[in-house]
Protein backbone atom coordinates (compact mmCIF):
# COMPACT_ATOMS: atom_id res chain seq x y z
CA UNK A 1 0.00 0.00 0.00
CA UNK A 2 1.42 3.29 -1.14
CA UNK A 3 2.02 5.69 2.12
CA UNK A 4 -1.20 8.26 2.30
CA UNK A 5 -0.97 11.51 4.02
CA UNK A 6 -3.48 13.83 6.15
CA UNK A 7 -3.13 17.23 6.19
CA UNK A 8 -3.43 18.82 10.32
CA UNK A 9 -5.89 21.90 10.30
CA UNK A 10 -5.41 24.93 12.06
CA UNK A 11 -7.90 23.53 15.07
CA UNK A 12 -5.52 20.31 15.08
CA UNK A 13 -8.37 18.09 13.23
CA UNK A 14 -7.39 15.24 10.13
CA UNK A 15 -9.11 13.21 7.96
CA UNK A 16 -8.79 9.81 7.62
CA UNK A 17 -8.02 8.33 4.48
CA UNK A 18 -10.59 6.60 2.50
CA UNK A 19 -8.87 3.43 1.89
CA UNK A 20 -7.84 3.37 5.84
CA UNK A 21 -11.28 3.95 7.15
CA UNK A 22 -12.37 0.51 5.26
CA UNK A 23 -9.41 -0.96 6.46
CA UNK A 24 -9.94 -0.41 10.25
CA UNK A 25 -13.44 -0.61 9.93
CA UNK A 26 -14.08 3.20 11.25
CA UNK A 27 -16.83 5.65 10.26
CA UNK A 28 -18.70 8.38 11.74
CA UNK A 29 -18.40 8.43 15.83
CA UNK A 30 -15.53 5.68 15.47
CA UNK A 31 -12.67 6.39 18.22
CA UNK A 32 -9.21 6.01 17.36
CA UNK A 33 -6.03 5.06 19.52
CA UNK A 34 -3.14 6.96 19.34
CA UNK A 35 -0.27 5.38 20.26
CA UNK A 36 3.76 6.90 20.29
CA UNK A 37 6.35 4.39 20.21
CA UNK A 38 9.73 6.47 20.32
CA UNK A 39 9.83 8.49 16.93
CA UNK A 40 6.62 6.78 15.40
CA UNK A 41 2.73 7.04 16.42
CA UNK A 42 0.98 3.98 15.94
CA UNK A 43 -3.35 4.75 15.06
CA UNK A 44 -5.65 2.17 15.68
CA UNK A 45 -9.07 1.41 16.10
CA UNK A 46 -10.12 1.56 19.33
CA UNK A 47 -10.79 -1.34 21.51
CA UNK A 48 -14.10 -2.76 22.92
CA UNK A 49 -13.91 -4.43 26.39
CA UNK A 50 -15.99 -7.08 27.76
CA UNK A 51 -16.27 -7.02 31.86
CA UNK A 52 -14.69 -9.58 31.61
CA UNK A 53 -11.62 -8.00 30.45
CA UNK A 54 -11.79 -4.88 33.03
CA UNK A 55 -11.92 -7.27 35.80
CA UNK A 56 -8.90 -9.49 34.83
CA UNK A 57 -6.91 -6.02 34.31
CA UNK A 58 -7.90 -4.37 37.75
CA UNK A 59 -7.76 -7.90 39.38
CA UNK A 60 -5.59 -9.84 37.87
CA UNK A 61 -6.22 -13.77 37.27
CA UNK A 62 -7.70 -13.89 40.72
CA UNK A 63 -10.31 -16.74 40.46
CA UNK A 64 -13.91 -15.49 39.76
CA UNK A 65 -16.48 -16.47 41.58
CA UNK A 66 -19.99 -16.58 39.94
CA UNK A 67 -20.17 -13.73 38.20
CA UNK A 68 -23.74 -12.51 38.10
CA UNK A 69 -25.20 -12.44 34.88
CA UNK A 70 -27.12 -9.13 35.49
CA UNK A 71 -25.35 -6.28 36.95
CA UNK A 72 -28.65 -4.86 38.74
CA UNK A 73 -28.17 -8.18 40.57
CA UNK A 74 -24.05 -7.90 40.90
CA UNK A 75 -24.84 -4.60 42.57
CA UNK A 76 -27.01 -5.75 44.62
CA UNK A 77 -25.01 -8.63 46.19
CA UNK A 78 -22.26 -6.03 46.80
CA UNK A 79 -24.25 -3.60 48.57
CA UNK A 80 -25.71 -6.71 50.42
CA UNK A 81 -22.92 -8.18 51.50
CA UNK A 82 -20.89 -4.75 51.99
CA UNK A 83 -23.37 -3.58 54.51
CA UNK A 84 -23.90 -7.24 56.36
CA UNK A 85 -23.99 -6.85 60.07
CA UNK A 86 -22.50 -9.82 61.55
């Protein structure tokens, strides 16, 4: 693929090329990663997270428990077992 080039605007805005908006997949409302890796800045897509994923990074590979399949219901369990008097 031939190298493609955005201008910057005065406001600090580009446009993404054509060609790679269908590569990444991106369109309107589509966020985009910016990455900078000594001299170069890596752009990707950004990433979608499952709970699953947010748990195992703020936690760790700590083994789950059930996880509750509603999180009305997760909350709940917290709260109750936060606030337990015992």
């Amino acid at each position: 693929m031939p190298i493609v080039q955005s201008k910057v605007t005065a406001q600090g805005q580009i446009s993404v090329p054509a060609e790679i908006r269908k590569k990444l997949g991106v369109g309107p409302g589509s966020v985009l990663e910016w990455d900078q890796q000594g001299d170069q800045v890596i752009v990707r897509r950004a990433g979608q997270f499952t709970s699953t994923d947010i748990h195992d990074a703020l936690f760790g590979d700590a083994e789950r428990k059930s996880a509750p399949t509603d999180a009305k219901d997760g909350i709940r369990k917290y709260i109750r077992k936060r606030h337990a008097r015992g």
